[in-house]
PDB file of N, CA and C in Angstrom:
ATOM      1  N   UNK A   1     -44.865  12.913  33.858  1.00  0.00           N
ATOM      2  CA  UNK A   1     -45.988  11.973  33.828  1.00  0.00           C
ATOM      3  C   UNK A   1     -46.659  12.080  32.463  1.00  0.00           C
ATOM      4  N   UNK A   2     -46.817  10.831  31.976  1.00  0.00           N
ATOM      5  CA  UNK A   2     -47.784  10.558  30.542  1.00  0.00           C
ATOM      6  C   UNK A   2     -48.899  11.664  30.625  1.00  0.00           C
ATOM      7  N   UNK A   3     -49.557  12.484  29.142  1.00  0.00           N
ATOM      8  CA  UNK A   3     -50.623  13.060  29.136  1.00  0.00           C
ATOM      9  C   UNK A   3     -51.555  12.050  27.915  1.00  0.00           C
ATOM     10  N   UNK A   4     -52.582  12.178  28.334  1.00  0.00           N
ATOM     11  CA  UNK A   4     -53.931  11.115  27.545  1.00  0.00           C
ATOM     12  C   UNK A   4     -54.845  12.544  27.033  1.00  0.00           C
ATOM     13  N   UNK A   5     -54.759  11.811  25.886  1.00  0.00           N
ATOM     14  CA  UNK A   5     -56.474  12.856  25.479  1.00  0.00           C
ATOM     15  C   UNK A   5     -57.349  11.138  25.319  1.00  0.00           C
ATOM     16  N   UNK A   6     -58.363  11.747  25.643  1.00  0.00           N
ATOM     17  CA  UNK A   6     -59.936  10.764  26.383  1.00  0.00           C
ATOM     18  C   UNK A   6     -60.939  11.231  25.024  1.00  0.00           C
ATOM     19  N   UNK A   7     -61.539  10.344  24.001  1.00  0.00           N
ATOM     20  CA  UNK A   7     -62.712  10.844  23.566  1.00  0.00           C
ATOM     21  C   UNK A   7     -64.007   9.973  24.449  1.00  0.00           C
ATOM     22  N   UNK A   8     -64.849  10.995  24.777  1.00  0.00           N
ATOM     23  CA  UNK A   8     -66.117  10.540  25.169  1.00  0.00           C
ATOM     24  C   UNK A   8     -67.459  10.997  24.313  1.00  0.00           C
ATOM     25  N   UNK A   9     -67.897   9.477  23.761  1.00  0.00           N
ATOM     26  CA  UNK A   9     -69.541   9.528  23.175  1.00  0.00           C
ATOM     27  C   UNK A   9     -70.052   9.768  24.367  1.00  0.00           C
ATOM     28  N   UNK A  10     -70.714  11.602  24.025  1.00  0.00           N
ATOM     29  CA  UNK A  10     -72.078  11.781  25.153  1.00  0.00           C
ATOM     30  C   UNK A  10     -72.789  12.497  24.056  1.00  0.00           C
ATOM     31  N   UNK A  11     -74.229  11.912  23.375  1.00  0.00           N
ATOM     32  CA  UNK A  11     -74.883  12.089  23.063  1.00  0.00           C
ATOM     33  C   UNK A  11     -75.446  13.506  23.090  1.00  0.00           C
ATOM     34  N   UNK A  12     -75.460  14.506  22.445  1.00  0.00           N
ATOM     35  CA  UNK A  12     -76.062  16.198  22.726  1.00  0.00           C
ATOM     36  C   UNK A  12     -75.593  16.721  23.962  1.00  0.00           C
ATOM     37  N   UNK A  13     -74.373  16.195  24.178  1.00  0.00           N
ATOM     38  CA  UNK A  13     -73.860  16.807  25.345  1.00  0.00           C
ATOM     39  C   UNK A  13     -73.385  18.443  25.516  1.00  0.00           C
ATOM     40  N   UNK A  14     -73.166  18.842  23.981  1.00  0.00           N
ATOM     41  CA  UNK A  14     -73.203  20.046  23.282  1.00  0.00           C
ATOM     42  C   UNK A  14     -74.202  20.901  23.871  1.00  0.00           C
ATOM     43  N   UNK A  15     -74.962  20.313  23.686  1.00  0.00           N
ATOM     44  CA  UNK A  15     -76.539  21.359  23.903  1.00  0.00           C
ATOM     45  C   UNK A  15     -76.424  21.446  25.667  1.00  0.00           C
ATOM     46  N   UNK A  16     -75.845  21.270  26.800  1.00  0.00           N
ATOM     47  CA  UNK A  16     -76.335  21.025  27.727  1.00  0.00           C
ATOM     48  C   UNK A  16     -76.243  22.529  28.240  1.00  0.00           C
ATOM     49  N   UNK A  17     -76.808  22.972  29.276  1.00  0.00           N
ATOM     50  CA  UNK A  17     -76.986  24.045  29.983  1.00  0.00           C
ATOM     51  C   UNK A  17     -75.837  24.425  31.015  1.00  0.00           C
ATOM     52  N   UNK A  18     -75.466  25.972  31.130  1.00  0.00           N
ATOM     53  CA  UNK A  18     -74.563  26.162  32.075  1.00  0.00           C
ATOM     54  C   UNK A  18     -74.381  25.021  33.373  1.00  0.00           C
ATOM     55  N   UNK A  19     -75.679  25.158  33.984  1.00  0.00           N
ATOM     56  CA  UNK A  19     -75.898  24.200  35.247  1.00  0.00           C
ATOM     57  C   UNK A  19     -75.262  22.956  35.307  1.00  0.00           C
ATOM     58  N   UNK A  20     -75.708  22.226  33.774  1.00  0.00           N
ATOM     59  CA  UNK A  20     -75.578  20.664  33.641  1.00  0.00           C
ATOM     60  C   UNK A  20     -74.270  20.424  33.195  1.00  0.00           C
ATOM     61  N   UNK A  21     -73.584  21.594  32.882  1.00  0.00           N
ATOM     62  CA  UNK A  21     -71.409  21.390  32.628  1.00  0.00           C
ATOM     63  C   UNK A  21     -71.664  21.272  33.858  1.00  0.00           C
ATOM     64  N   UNK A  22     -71.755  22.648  34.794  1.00  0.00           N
ATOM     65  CA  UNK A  22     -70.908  22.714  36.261  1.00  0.00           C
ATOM     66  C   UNK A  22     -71.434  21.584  36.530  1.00  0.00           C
ATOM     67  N   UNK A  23     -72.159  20.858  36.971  1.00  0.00           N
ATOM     68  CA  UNK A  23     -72.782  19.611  37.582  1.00  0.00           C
ATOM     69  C   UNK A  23     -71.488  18.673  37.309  1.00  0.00           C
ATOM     70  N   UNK A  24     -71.479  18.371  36.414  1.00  0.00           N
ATOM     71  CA  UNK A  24     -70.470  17.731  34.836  1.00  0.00           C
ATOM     72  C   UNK A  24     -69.147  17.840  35.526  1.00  0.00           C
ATOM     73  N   UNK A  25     -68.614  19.259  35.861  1.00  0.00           N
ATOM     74  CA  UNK A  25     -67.473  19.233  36.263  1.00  0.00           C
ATOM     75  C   UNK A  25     -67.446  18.754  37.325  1.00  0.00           C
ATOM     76  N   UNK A  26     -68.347  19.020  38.604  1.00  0.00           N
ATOM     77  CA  UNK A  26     -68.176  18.988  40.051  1.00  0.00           C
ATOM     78  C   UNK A  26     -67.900  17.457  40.085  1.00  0.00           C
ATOM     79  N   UNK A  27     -69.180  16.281  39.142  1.00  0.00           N
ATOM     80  CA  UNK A  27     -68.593  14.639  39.285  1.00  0.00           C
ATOM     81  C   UNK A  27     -67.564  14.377  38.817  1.00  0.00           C
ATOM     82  N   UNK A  28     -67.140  15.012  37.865  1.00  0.00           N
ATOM     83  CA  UNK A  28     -65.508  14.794  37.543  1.00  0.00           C
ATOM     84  C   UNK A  28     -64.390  15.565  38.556  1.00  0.00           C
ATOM     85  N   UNK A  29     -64.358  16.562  39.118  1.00  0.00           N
ATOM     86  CA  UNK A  29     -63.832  17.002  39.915  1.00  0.00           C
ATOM     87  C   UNK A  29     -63.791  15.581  41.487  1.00  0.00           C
ATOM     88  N   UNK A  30     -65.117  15.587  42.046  1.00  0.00           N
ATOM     89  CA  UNK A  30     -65.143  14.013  42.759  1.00  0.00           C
ATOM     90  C   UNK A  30     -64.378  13.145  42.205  1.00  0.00           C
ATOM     91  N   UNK A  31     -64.558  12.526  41.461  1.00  0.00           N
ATOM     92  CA  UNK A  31     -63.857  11.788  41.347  1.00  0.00           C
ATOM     93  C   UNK A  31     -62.156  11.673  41.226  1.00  0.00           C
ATOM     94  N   UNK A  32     -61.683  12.924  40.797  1.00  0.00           N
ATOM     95  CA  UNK A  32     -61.016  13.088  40.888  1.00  0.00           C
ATOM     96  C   UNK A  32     -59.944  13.149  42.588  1.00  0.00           C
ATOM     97  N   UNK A  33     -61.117  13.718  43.259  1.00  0.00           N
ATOM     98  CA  UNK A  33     -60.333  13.724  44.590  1.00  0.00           C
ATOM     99  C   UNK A  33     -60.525  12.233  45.484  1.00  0.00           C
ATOM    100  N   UNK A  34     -61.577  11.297  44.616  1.00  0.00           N
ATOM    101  CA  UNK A  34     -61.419  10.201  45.521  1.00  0.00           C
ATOM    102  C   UNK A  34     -60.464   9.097  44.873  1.00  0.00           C
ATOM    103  N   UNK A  35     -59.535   9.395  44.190  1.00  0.00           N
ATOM    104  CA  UNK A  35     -58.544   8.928  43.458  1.00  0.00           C
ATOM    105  C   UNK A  35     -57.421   9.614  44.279  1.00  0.00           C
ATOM    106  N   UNK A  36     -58.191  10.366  44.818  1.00  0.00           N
ATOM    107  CA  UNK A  36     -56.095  10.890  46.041  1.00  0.00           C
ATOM    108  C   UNK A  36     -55.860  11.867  44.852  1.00  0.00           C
ATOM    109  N   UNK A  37     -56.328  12.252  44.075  1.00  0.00           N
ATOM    110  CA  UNK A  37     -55.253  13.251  42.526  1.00  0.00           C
ATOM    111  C   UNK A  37     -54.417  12.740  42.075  1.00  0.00           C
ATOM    112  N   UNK A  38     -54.307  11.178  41.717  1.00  0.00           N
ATOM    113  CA  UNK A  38     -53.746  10.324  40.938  1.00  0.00           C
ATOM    114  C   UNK A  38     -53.688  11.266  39.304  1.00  0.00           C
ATOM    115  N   UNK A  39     -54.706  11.781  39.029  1.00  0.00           N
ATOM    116  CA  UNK A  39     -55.107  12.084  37.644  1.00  0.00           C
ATOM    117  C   UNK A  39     -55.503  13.427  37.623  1.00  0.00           C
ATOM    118  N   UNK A  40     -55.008  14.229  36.511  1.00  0.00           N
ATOM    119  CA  UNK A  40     -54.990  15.756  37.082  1.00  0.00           C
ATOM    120  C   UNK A  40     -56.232  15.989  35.628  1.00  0.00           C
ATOM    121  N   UNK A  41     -56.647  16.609  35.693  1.00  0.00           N
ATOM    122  CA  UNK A  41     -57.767  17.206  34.197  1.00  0.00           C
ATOM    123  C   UNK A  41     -56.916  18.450  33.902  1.00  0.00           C
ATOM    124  N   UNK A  42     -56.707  18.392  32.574  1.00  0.00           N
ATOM    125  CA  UNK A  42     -56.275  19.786  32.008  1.00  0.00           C
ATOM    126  C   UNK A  42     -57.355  20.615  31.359  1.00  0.00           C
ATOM    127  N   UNK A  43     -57.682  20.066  30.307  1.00  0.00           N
ATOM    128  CA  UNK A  43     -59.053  20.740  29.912  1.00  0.00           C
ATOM    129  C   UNK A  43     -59.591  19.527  29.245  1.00  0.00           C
ATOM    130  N   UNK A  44     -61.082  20.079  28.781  1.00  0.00           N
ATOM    131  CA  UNK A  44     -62.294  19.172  28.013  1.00  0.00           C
ATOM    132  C   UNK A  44     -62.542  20.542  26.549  1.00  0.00           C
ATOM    133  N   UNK A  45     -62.542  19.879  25.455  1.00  0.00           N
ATOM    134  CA  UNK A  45     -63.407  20.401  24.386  1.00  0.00           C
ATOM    135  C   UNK A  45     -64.772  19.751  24.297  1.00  0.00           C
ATOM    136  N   UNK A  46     -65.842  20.427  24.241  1.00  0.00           N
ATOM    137  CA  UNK A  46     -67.376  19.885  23.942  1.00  0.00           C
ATOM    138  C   UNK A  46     -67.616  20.442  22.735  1.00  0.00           C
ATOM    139  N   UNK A  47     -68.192  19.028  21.665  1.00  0.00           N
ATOM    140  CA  UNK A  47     -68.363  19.302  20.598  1.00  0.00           C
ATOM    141  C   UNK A  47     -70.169  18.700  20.811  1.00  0.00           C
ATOM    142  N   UNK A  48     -70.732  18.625  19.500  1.00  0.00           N
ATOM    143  CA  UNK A  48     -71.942  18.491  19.696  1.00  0.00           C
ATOM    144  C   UNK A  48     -72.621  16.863  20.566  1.00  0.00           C
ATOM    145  N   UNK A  49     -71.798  15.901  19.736  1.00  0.00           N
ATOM    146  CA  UNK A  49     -71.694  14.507  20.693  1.00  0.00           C
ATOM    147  C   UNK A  49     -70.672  13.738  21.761  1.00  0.00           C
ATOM    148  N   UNK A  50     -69.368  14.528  21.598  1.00  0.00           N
ATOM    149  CA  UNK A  50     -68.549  14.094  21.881  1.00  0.00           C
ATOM    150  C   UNK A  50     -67.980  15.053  22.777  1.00  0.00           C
ATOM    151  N   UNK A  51     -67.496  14.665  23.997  1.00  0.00           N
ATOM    152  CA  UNK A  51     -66.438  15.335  24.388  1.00  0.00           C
ATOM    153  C   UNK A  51     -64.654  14.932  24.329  1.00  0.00           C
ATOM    154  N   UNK A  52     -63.863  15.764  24.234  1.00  0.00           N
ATOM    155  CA  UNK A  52     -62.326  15.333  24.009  1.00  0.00           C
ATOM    156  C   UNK A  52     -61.599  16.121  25.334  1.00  0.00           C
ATOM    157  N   UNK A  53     -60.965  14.953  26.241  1.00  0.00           N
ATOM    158  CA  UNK A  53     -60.270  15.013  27.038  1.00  0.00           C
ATOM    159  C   UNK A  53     -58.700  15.241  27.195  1.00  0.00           C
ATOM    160  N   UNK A  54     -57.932  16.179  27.918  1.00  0.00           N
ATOM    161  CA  UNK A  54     -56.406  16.531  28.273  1.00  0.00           C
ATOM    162  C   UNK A  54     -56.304  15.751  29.492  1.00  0.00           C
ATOM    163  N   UNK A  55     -55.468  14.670  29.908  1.00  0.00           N
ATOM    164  CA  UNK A  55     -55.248  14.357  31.081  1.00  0.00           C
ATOM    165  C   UNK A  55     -53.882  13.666  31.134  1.00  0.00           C
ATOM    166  N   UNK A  56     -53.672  14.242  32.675  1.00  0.00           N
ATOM    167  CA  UNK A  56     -52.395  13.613  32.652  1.00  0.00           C
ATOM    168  C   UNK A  56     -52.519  12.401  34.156  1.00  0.00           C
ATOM    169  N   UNK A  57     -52.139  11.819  33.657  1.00  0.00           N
ATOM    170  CA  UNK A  57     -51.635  10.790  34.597  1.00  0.00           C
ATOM    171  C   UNK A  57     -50.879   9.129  34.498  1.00  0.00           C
ATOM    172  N   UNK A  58     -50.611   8.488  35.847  1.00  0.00           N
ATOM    173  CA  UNK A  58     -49.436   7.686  35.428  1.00  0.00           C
ATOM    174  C   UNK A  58     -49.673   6.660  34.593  1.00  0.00           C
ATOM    175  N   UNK A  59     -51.063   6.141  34.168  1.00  0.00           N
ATOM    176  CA  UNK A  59     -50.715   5.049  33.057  1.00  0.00           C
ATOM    177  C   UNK A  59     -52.977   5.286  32.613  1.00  0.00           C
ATOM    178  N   UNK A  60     -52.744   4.653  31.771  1.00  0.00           N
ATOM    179  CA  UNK A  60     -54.328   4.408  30.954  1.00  0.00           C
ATOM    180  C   UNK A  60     -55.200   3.867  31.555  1.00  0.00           C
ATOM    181  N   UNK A  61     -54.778   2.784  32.900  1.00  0.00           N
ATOM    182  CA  UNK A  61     -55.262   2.367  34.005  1.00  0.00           C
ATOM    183  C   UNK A  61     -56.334   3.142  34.750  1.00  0.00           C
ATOM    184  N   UNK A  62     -55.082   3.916  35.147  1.00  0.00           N
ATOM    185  CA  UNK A  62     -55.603   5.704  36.305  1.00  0.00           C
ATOM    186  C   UNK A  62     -57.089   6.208  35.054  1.00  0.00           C
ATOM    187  N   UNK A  63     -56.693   6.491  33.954  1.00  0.00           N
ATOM    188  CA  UNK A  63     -57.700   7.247  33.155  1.00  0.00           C
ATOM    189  C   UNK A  63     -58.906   6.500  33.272  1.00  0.00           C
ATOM    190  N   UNK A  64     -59.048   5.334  32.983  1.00  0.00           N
ATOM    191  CA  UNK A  64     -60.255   4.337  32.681  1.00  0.00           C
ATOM    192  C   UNK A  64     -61.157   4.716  34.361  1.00  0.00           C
ATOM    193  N   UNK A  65     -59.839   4.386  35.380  1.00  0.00           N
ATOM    194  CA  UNK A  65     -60.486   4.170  36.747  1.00  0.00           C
ATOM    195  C   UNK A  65     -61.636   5.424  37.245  1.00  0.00           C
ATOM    196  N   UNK A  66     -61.077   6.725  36.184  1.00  0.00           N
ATOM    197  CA  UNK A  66     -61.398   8.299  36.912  1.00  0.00           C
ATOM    198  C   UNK A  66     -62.995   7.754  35.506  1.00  0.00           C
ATOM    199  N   UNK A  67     -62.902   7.150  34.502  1.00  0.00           N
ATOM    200  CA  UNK A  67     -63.960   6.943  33.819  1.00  0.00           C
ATOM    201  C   UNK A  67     -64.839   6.549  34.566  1.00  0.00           C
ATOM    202  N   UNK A  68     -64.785   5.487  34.772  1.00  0.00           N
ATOM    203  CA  UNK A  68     -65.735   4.890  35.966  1.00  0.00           C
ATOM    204  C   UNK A  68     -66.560   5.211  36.622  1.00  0.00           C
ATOM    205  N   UNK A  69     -65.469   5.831  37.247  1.00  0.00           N
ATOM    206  CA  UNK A  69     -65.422   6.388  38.926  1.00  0.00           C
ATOM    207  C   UNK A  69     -66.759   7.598  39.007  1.00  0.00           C
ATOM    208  N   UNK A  70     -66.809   8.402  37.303  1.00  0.00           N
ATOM    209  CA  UNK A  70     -67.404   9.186  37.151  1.00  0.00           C
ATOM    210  C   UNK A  70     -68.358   9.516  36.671  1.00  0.00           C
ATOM    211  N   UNK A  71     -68.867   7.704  35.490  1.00  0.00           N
ATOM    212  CA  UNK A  71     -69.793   7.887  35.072  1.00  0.00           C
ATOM    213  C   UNK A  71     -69.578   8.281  33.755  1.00  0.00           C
ATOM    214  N   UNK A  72     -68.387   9.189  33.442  1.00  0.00           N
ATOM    215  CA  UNK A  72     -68.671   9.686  31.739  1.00  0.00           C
ATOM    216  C   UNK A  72     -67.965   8.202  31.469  1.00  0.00           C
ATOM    217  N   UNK A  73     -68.137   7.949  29.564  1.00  0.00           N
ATOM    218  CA  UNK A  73     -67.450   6.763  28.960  1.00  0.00           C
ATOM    219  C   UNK A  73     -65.803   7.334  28.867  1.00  0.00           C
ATOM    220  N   UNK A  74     -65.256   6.627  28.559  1.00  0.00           N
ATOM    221  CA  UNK A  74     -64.097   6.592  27.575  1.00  0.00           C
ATOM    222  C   UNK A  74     -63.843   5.809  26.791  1.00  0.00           C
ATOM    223  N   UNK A  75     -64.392   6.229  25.326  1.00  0.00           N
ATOM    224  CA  UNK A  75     -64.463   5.204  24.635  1.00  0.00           C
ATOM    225  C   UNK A  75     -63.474   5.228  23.772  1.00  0.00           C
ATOM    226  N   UNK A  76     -62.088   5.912  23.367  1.00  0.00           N
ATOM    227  CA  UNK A  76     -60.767   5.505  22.847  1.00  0.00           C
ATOM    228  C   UNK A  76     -59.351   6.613  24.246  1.00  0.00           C
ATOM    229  N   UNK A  77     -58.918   6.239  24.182  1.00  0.00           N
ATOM    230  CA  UNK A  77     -57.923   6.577  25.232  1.00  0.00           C
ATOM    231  C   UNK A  77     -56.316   6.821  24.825  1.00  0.00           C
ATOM    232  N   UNK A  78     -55.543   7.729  24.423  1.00  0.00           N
ATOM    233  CA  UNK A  78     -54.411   7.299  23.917  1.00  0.00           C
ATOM    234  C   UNK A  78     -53.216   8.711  24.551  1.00  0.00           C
ATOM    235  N   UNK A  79     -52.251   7.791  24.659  1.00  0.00           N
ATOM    236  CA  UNK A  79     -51.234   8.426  25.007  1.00  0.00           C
ATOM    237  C   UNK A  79     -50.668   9.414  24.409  1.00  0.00           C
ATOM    238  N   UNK A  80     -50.895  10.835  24.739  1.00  0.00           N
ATOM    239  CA  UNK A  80     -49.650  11.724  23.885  1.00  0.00           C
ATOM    240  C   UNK A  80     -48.394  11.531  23.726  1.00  0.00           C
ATOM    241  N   UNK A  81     -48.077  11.379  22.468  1.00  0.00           N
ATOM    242  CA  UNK A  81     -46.301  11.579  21.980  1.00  0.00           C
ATOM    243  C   UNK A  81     -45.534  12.936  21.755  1.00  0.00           C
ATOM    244  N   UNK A  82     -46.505  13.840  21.353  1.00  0.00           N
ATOM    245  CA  UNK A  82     -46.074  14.701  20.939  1.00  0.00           C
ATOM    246  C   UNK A  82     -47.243  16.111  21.026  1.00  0.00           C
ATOM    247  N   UNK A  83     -47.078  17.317  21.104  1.00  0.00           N
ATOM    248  CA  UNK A  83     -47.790  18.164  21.622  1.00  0.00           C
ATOM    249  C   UNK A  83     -46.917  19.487  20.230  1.00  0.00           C
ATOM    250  N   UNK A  84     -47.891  19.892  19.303  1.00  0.00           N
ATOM    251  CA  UNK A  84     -47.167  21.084  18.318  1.00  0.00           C
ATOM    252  C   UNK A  84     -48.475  22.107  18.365  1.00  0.00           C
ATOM    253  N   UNK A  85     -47.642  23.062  17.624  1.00  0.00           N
ATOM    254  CA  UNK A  85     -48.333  24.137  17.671  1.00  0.00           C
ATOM    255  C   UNK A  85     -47.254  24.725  16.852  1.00  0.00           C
ATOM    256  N   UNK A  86     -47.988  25.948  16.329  1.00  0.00           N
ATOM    257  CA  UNK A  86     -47.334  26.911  15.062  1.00  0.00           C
ATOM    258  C   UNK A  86     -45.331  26.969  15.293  1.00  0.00           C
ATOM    259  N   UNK A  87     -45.455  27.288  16.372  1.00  0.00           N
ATOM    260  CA  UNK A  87     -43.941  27.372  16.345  1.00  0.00           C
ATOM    261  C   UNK A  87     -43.023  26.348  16.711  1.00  0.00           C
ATOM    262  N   UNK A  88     -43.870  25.053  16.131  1.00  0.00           N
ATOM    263  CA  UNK A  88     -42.871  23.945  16.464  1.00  0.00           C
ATOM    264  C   UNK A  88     -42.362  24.439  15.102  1.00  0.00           C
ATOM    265  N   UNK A  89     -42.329  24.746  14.132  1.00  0.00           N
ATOM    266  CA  UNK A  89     -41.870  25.079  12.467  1.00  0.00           C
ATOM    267  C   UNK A  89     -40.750  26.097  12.889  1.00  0.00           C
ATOM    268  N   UNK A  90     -40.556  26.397  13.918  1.00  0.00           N
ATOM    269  CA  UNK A  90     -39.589  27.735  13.859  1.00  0.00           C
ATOM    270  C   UNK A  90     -37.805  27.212  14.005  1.00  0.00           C
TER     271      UNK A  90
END
């Protein structure tokens, strides 16, 4: 199955408090299960405005729908081609 990285504009989302991730996760977690687990979350990086999304699922469709569904944006969306790391050089 296709993997998507998701960037989301959230404004000082950086700054937010232990509480207000877990919160963060639990509506993304929902949503996730009222999608049946169409769309799996791998991980999130939080930078100071932005968060950057790992997800896998069957088309850009599924991604937008779990957007929604959840309240965060997705405001560029794109399909992984390729996945490297140091020892792709080996």
């Amino acid at each position: 199955m296709p993997k998507f990285v998701i960037e989301r504009d959230v404004p000082s989302f950086g700054n937010s408090s232990h509480q207000e991730l877990k919160h963060a996760v639990e509506v993304s977690n929902n949503a996730i299960k009222s999608m049946n687990n169409r769309v799996q979350w791998l991980q999130s990086f939080v930078t100071k405005d932005k968060i950057y999304c790992l997800y896998i699922a069957p088309d850009k469709d599924a991604v937008m729908e779990h957007s929604k569904k959840s309240g965060f944006p997705a405001n560029s969306v794109e399909e992984v081609k390729a996945i490297l790391d140091p020892s792709t050089a080996e």
